[in-house]
Protein backbone atom coordinates (compact mmCIF):
# COMPACT_ATOMS: atom_id res chain seq x y z
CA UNK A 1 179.53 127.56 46.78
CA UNK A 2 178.32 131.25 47.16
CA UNK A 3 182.18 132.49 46.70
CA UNK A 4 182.41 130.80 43.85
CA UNK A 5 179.43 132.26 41.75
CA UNK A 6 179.23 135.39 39.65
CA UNK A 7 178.25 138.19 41.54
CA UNK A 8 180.67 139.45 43.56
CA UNK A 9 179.31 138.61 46.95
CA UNK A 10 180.93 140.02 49.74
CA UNK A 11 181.85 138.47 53.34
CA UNK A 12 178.27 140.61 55.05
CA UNK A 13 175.96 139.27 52.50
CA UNK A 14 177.26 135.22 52.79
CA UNK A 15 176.74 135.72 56.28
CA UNK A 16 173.42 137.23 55.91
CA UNK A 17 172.42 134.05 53.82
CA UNK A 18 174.12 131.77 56.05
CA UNK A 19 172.48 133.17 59.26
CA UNK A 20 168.72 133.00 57.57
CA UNK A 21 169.25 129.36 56.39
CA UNK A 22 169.94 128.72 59.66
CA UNK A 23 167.17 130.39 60.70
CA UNK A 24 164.76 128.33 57.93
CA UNK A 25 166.33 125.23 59.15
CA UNK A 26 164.98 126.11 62.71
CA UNK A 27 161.78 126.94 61.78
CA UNK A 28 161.07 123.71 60.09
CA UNK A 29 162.70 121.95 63.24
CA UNK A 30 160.17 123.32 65.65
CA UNK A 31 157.33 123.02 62.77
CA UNK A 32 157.97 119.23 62.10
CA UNK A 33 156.53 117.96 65.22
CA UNK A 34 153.39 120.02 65.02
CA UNK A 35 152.90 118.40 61.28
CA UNK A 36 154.18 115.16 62.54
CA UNK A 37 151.08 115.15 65.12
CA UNK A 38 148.58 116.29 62.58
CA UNK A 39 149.12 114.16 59.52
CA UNK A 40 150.04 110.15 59.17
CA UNK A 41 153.02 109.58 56.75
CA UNK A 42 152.52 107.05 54.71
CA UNK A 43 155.70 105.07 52.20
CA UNK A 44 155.20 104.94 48.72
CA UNK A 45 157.53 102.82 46.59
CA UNK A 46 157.59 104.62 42.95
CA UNK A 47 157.68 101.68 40.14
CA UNK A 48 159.29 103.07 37.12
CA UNK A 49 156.90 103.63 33.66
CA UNK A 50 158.92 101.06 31.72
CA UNK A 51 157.99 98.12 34.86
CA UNK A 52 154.73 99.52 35.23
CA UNK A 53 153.98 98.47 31.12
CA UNK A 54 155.54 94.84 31.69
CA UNK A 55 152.63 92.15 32.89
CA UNK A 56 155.15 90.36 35.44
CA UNK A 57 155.40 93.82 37.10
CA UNK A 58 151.96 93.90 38.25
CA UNK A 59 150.54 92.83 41.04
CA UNK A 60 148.92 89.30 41.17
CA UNK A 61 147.57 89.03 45.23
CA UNK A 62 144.01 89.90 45.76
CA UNK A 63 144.66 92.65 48.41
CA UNK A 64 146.24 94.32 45.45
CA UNK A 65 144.24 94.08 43.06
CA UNK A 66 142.03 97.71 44.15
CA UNK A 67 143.70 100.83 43.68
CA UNK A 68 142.47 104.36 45.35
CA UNK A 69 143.85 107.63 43.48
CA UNK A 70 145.12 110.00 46.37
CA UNK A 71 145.71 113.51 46.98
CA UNK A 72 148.20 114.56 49.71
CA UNK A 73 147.27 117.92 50.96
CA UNK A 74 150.20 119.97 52.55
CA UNK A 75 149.20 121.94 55.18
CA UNK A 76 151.82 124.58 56.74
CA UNK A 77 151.38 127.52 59.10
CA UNK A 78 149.05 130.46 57.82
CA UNK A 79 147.13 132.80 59.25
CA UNK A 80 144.97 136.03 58.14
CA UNK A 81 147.19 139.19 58.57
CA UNK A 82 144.91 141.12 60.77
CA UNK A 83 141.69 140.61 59.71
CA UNK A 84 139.19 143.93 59.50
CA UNK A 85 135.58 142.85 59.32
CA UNK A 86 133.70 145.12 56.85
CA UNK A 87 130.20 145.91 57.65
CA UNK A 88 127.14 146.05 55.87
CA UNK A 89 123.68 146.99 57.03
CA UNK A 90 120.11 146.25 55.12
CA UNK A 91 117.17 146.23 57.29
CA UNK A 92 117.81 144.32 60.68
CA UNK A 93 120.20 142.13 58.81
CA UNK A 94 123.99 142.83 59.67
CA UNK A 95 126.61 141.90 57.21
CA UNK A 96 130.69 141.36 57.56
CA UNK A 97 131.72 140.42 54.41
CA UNK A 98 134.75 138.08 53.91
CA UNK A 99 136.67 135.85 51.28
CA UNK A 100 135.67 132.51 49.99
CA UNK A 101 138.32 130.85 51.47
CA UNK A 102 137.60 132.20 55.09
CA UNK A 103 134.86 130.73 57.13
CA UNK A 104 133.68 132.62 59.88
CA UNK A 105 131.66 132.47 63.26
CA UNK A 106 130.43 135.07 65.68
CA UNK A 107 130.48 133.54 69.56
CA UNK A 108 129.69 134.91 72.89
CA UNK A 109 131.28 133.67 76.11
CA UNK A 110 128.67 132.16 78.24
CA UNK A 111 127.87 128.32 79.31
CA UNK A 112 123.83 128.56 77.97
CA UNK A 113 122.01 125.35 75.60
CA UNK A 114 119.89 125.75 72.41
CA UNK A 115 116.92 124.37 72.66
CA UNK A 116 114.56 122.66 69.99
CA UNK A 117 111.13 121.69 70.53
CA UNK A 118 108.61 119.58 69.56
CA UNK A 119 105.88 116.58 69.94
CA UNK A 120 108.36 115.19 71.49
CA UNK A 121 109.23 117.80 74.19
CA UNK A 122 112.24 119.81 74.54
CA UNK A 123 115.83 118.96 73.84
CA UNK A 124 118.53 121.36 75.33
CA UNK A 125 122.15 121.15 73.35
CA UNK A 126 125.48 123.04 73.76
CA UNK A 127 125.99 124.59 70.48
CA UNK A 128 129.93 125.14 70.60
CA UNK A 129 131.83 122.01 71.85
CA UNK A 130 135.56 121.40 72.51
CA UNK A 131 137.86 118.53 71.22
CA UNK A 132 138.18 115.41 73.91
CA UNK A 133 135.07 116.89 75.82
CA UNK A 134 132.11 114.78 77.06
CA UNK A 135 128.93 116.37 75.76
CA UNK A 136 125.53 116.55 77.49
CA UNK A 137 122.24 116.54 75.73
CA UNK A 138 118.94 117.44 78.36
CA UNK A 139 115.60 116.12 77.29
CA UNK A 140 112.51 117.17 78.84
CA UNK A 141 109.08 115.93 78.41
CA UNK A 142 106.89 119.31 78.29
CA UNK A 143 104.20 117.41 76.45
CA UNK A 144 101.20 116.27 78.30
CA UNK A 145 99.70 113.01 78.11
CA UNK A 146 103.18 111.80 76.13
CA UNK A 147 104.76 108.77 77.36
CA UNK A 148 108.08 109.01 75.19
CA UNK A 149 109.02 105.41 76.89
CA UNK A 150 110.32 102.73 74.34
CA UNK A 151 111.11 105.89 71.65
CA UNK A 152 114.55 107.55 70.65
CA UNK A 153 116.31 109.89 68.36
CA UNK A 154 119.63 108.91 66.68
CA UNK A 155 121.91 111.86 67.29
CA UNK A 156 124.71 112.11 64.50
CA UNK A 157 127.97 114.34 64.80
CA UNK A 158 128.41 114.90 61.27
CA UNK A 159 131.17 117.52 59.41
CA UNK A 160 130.55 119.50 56.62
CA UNK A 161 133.51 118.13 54.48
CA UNK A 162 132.26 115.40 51.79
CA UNK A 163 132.53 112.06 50.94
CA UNK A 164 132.15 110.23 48.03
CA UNK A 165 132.04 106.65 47.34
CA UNK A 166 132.41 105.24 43.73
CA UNK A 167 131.38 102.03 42.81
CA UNK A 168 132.45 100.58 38.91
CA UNK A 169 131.75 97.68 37.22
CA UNK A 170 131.08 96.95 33.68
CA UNK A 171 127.51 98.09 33.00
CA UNK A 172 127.47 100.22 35.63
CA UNK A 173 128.81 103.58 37.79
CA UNK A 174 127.74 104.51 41.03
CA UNK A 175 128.56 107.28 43.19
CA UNK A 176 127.42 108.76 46.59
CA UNK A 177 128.35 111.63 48.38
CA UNK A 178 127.81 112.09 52.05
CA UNK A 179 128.76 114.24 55.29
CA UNK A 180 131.54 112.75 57.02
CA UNK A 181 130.31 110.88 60.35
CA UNK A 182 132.72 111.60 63.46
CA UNK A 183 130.50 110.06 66.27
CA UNK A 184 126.76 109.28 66.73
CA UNK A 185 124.47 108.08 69.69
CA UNK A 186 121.30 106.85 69.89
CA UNK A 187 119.08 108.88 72.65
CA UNK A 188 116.30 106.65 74.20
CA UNK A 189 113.59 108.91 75.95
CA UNK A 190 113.58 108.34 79.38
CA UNK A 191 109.77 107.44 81.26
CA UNK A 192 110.95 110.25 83.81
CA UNK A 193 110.16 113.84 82.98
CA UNK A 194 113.69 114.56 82.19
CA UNK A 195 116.98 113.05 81.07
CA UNK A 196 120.60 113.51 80.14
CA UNK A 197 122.68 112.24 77.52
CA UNK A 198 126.53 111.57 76.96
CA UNK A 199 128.64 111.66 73.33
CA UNK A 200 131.90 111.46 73.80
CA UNK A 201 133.75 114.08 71.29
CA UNK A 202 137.19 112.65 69.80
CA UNK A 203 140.26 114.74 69.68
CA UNK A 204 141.26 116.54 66.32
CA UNK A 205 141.90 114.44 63.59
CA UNK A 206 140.20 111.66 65.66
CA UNK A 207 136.42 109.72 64.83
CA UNK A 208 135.12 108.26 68.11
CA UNK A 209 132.81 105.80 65.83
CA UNK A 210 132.66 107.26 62.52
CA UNK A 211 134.80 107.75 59.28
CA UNK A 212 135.33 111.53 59.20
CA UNK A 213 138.24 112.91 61.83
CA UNK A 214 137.04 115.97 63.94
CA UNK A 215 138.30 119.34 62.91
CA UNK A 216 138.06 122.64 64.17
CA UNK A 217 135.21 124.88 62.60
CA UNK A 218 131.48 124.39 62.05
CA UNK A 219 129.65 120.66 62.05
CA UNK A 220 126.10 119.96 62.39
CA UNK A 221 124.19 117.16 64.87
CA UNK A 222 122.07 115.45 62.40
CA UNK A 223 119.10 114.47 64.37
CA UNK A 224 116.41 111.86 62.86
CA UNK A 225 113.37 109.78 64.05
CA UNK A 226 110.41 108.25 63.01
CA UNK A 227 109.23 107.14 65.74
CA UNK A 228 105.06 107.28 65.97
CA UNK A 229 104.96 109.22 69.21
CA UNK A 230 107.72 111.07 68.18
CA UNK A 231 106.74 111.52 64.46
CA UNK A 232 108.90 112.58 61.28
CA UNK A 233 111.68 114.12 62.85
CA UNK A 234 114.70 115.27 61.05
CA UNK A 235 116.50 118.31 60.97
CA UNK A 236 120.09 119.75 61.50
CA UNK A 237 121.76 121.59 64.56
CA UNK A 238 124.94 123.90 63.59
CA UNK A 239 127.77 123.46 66.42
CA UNK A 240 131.36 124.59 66.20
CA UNK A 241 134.56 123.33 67.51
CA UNK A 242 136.68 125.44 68.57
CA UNK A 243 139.65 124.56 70.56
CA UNK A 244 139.06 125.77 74.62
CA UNK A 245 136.16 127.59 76.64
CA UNK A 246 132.32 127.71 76.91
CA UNK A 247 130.25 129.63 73.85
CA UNK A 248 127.55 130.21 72.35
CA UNK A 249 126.92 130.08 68.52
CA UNK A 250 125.43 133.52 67.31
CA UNK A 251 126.26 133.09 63.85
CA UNK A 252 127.93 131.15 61.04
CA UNK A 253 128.90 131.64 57.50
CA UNK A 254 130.42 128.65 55.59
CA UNK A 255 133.34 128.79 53.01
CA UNK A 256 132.03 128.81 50.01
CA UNK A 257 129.51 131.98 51.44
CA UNK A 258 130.23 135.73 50.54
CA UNK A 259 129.77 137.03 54.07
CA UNK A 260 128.39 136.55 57.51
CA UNK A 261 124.90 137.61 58.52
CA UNK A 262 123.95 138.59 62.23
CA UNK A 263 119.67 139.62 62.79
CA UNK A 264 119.97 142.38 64.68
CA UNK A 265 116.69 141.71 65.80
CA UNK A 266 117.41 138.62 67.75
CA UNK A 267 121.09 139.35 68.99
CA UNK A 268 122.74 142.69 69.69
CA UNK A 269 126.12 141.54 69.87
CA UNK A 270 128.12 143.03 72.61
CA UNK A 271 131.49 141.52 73.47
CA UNK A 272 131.19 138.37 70.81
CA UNK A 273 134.54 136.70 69.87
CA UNK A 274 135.03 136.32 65.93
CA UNK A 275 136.41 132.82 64.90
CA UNK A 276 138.43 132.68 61.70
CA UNK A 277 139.03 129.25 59.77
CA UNK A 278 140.57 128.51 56.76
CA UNK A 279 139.92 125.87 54.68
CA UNK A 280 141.58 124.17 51.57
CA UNK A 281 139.50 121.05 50.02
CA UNK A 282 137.19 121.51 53.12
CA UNK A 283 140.27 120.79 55.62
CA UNK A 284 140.82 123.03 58.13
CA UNK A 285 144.62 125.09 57.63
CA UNK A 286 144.56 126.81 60.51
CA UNK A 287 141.61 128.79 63.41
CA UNK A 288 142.05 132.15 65.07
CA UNK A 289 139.89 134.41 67.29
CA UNK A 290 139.69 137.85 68.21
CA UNK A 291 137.19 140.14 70.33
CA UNK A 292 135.71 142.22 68.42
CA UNK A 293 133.54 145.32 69.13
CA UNK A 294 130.82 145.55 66.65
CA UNK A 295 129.73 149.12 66.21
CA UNK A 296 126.06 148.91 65.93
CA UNK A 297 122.54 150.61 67.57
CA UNK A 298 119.54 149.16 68.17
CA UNK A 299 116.78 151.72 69.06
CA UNK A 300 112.99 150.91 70.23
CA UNK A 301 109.81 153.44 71.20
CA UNK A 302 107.66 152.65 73.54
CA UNK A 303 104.89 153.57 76.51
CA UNK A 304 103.19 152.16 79.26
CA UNK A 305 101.01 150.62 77.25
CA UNK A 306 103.42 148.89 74.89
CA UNK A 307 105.29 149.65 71.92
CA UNK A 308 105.04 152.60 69.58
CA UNK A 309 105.96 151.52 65.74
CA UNK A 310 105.09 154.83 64.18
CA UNK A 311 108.16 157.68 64.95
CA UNK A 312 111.28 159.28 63.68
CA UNK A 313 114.49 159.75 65.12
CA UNK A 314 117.02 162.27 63.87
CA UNK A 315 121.08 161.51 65.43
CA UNK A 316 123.37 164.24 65.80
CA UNK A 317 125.91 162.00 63.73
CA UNK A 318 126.17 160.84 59.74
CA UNK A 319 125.92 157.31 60.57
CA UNK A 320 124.02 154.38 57.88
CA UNK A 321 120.44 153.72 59.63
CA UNK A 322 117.86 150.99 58.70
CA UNK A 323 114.24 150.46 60.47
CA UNK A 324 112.63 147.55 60.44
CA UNK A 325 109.43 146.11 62.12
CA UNK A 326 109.37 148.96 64.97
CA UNK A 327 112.82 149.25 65.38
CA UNK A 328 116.11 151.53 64.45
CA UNK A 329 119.00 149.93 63.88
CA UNK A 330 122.65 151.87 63.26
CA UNK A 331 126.06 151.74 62.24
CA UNK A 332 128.58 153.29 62.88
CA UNK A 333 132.15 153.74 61.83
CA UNK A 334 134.12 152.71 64.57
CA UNK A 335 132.98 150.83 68.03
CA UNK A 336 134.38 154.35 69.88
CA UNK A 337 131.62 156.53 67.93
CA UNK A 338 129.06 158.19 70.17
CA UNK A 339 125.83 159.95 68.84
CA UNK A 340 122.93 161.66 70.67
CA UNK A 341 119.03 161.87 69.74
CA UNK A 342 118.81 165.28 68.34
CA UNK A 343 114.58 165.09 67.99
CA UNK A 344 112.11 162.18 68.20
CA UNK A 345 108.70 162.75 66.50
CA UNK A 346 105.76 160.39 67.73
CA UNK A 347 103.02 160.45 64.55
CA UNK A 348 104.82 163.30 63.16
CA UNK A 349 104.54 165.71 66.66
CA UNK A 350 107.97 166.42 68.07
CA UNK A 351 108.07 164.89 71.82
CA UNK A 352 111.22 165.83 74.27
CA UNK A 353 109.98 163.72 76.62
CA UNK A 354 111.71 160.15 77.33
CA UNK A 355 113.57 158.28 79.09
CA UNK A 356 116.29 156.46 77.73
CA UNK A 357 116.56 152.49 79.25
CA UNK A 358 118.53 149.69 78.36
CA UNK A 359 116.12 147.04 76.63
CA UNK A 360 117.07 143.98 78.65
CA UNK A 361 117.97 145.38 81.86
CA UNK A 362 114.63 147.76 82.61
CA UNK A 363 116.52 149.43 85.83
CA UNK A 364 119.36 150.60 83.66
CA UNK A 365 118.94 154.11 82.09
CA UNK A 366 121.25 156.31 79.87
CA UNK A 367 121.27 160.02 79.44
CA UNK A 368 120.97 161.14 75.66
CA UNK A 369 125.06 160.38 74.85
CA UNK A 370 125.20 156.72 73.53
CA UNK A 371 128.00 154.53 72.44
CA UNK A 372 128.38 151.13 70.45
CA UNK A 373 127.42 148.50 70.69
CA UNK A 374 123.87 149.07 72.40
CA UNK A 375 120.09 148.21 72.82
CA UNK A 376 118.36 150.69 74.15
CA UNK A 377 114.19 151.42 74.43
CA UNK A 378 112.57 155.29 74.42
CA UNK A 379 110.13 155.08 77.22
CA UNK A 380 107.66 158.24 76.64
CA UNK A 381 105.14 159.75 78.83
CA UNK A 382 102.60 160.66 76.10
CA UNK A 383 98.79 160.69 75.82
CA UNK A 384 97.02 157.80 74.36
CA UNK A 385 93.99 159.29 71.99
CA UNK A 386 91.13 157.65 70.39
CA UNK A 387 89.47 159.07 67.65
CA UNK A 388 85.34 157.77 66.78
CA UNK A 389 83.14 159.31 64.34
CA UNK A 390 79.28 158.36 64.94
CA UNK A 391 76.36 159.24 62.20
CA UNK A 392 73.07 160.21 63.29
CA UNK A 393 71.78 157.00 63.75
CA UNK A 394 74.77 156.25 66.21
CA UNK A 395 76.15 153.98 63.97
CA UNK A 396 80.39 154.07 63.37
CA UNK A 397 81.09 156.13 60.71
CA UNK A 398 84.36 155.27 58.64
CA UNK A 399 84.53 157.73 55.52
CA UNK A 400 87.02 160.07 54.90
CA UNK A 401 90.31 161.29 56.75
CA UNK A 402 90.94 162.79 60.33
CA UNK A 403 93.64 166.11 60.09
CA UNK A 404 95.77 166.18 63.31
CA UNK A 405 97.21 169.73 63.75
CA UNK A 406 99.27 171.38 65.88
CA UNK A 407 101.13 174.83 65.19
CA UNK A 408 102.91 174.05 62.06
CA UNK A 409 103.14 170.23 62.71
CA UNK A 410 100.21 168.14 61.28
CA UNK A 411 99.57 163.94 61.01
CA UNK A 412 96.84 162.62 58.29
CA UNK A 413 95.63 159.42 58.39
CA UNK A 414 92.24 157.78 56.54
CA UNK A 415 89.36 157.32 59.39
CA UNK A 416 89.35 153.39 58.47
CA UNK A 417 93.19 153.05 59.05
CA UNK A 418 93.57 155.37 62.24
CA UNK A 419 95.67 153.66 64.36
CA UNK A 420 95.86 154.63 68.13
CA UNK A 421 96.96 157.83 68.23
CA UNK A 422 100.00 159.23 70.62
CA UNK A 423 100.22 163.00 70.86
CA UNK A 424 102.48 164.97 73.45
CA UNK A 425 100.65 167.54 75.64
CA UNK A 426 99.50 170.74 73.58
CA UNK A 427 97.09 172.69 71.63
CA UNK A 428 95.45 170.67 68.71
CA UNK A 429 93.07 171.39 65.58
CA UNK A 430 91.27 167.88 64.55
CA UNK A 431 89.39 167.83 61.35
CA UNK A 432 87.22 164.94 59.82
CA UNK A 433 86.91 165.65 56.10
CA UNK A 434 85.30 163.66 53.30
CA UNK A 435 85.99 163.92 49.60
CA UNK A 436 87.56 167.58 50.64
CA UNK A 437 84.56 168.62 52.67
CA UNK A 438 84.84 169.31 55.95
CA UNK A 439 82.67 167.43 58.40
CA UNK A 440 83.22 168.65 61.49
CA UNK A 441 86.16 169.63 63.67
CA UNK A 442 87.04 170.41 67.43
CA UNK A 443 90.13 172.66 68.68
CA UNK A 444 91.08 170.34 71.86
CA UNK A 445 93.67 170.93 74.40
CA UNK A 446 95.08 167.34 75.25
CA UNK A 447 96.84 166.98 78.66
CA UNK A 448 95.29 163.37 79.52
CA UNK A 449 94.49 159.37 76.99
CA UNK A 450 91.07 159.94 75.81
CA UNK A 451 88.50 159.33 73.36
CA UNK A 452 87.70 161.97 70.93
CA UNK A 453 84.29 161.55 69.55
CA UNK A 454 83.13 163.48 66.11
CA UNK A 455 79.42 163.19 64.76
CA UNK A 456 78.53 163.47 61.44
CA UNK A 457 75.54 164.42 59.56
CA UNK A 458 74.78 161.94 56.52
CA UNK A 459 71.34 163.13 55.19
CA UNK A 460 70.65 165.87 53.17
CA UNK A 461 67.57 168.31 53.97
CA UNK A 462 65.06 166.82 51.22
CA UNK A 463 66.62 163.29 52.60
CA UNK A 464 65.72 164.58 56.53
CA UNK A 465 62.46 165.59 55.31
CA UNK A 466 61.12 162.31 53.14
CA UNK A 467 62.53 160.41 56.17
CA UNK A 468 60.25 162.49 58.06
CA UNK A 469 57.35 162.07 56.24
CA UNK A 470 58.13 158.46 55.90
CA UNK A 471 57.76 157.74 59.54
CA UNK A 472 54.51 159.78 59.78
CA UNK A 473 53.01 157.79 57.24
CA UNK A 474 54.10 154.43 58.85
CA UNK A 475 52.20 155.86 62.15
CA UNK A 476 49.50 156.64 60.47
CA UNK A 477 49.41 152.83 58.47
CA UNK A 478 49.75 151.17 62.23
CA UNK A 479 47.01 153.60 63.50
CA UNK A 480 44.19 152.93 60.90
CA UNK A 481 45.33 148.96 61.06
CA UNK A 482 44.88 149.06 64.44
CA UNK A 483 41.10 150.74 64.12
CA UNK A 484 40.55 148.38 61.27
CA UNK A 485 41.73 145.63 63.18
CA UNK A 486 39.41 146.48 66.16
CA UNK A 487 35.99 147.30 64.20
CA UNK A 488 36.63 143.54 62.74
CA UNK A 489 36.96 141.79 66.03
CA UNK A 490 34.29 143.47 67.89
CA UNK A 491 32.19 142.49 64.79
């Protein structure tokens, strides 16, 4: 057919065709199975318009007489072509940003449960679970004085993909939409302390006793009870299929979100695996994974004593910073990025001396060239200062503002705010001043925590002296009562 078409093909470009149809046809060999597995074929016979307008050509037996409109959904091989998370920082809130059609999870190998807790007790879950996998729920009964016997919670594997049931007739239209159901169980509390559950997870495309198939991606365990010991209980656990291997769910982002969001402040990710889904009328096309290396700092101050929220670090490298509730977080550019502490200022003073630790493991120190990813904690050796101001009647005086100084450094802070103060060893000026006056002020050197104590004059000389003479004349009242008193007894 090719020879015989304008064009002038030659004998190298027929065979070039020939050789890739071949190659099409093989690919859709070796693909058929696969779709074959996935999806049930069903036979349609097409009635032609002019028998569908003819009465006789319709069908008269009951069974027939509902009709469903269906959509068939062809699902082929796809993938993302490399995928490159892009990173956004704001606060302790990390960002990868992605398409709407992409749904994405952050995971990290390990075996560990969730937990959720309540007047009830605890119940410990897997929150990543595998297709034809048996999955165990622990309960235990931290509550005292609750006997949870004769009292359960309906556990419901439900997916995220909706249904909706219509109902017509003539006065009326219904319609309900609903999560999917793929398999439930009912979880009685045990009299013991503890207990453990079973749900059996169906295989992909499978419901073990529901009306939604499993897929790969994220699902939630509706959990509900209203049980009086128990009380109102009902609330929804994210867990994610995936196809092989023990996780833990970090983080989540659905479809129809703009990105993924990791708190830095309650996961520093270090060797997660990113899951990639697509999805087309919330079915699952296809799932990948991929280590990933997030390139991100997490950086703490503290002392002996606990830690330090007031500081400033300055890195030897242009990377985006955010701080938030005590800590520093960073990002960088690339997960091979290093970056030392150039200076570190505790309440404005410059300090050199720390220790760099990791956060969780205590024994394990750095020296000042970091990588990414990593959580690490400043441990200082620094003085611990108290500052009091006390009027003439020793009572706490709280006016005005205390002036730290210290060469060309210097920290301000109003005398009814002062916070603890920590100050490195050195030479110091301290001034307490109110509405610009100056009060009083000591030159210290601090080498050791202390209290500082100022006192502070708060009566003028005509006030000193009335107060004076006020006292003396309340003598003087208590010593002629007295006399009075006497003379009138004796009498």
């Amino acid at each position: 057919d090719l020879r015989n078409q304008p064009g002038n093909f030659q004998n190298q470009t027929i065979q070039r065709l020939i050789i890739r149809m071949q190659n099409d046809n093989d690919r859709d060999r070796e693909l058929l199975p696969t779709l074959d597995a996935q999806f049930e074929i069903l036979q349609c016979d097409r009635v032609p318009r002019d028998e569908q307008e003819r009465p006789e050509a319709r069908p008269t037996d009951l069974a027939a007489e509902s009709f469903q409109r269906s959509h068939i959904l062809v699902v082929g091989e796809g993938s993302p072509s490399g995928f490159i998370p892009n990173y956004q920082l704001t606060g302790s809130n990390l960002y990868m940003e992605k398409s709407e059609t992409l749904e994405l999870a952050i995971l990290e190998p390990t075996d560990g449960f969730h937990i959720i807790s309540g007047s009830y007790g605890a119940i410990e879950y897997p929150s990543v679970i595998s297709p034809g996998s048996e999955y165990i729920i622990r309960y235990n009964n931290t509550v005292e004085d609750f006997d949870p016997s004769g009292e359960s919670i309906e556990f419901v594997l439900e997916t995220t993909r909706k249904l909706r049931i219509d109902s017509h007739t003539a006065d009326l239209t219904t319609s309900i939409e609903k999560n999917g159901t793929i398999a439930s169980t009912t979880l009685n509390l045990p009299n013991a302390q503890t207990g453990y559950f079973q749900i059996n997870i169906p295989e992909i495309g499978e419901s073990e006793n529901g009306d939604s198939p499993l897929q790969y991606g994220l699902h939630f365990f509706h959990i509900h009870s209203n049980f009086v010991g128990i009380g109102t209980l009902d609330t929804y656990l994210p867990v994610y299929v995936v196809p092989s291997g023990e996780y833990n769910l970090v983080g989540y982002s659905m479809a129809s979100e703009p990105d993924l969001r990791i708190n830095l402040a309650d996961y520093v990710p270090n060797a997660p695996e990113l899951f990639i889904i697509s999805k087309s009328n919330d079915v699952t096309t296809f799932i990948e994974s991929q280590e990933i290396n997030i390139p991100v700092a997490v950086i703490s101050v503290s002392d002996n004593l606990g830690p330090i929220n007031l500081y400033e670090i300055v890195l030897d490298a242009d990377f985006i910073t955010s701080s938030f509730d005590g800590k520093m977080y960073v990002l960088a550019n690339s997960a091979t990025d290093t970056f030392s502490i150039s200076s570190l200022k505790i309440f404005n003073f410059i300090t050199t001396d720390f220790n760099i630790i990791d956060s969780t493991d205590k024994t394990k120190t750095y020296t000042n060239k970091l990588g990414f990813p990593i959580n690490v904690d400043l441990m200082l050796d620094i003085n611990t200062i108290d500052i009091s101001v006390f009027d003439e009647f020793e009572q706490p005086f709280i006016d005005g503002q205390i002036i730290i100084q210290k060469a060309d450094e210097e920290f301000t802070a109003d005398l009814l705010d002062i916070p603890r103060l920590k100050l490195p060893d050195g030479n110091y000026k301290i001034t307490h001043i109110v509405e610009d006056e100056i009060k009083s002020e000591q030159d210290l050197s601090i080498s050791s925590s202390g209290l500082i104590q100022f006192n502070v004059k708060t009566l003028l000389l005509e006030d000193q002296i009335l107060t004076i003479a006020i006292i003396i004349e309340s003598i003087l009242i208590a010593f002629f009562t007295f006399r009075i008193m006497s003379k009138y007894f004796k009498g």
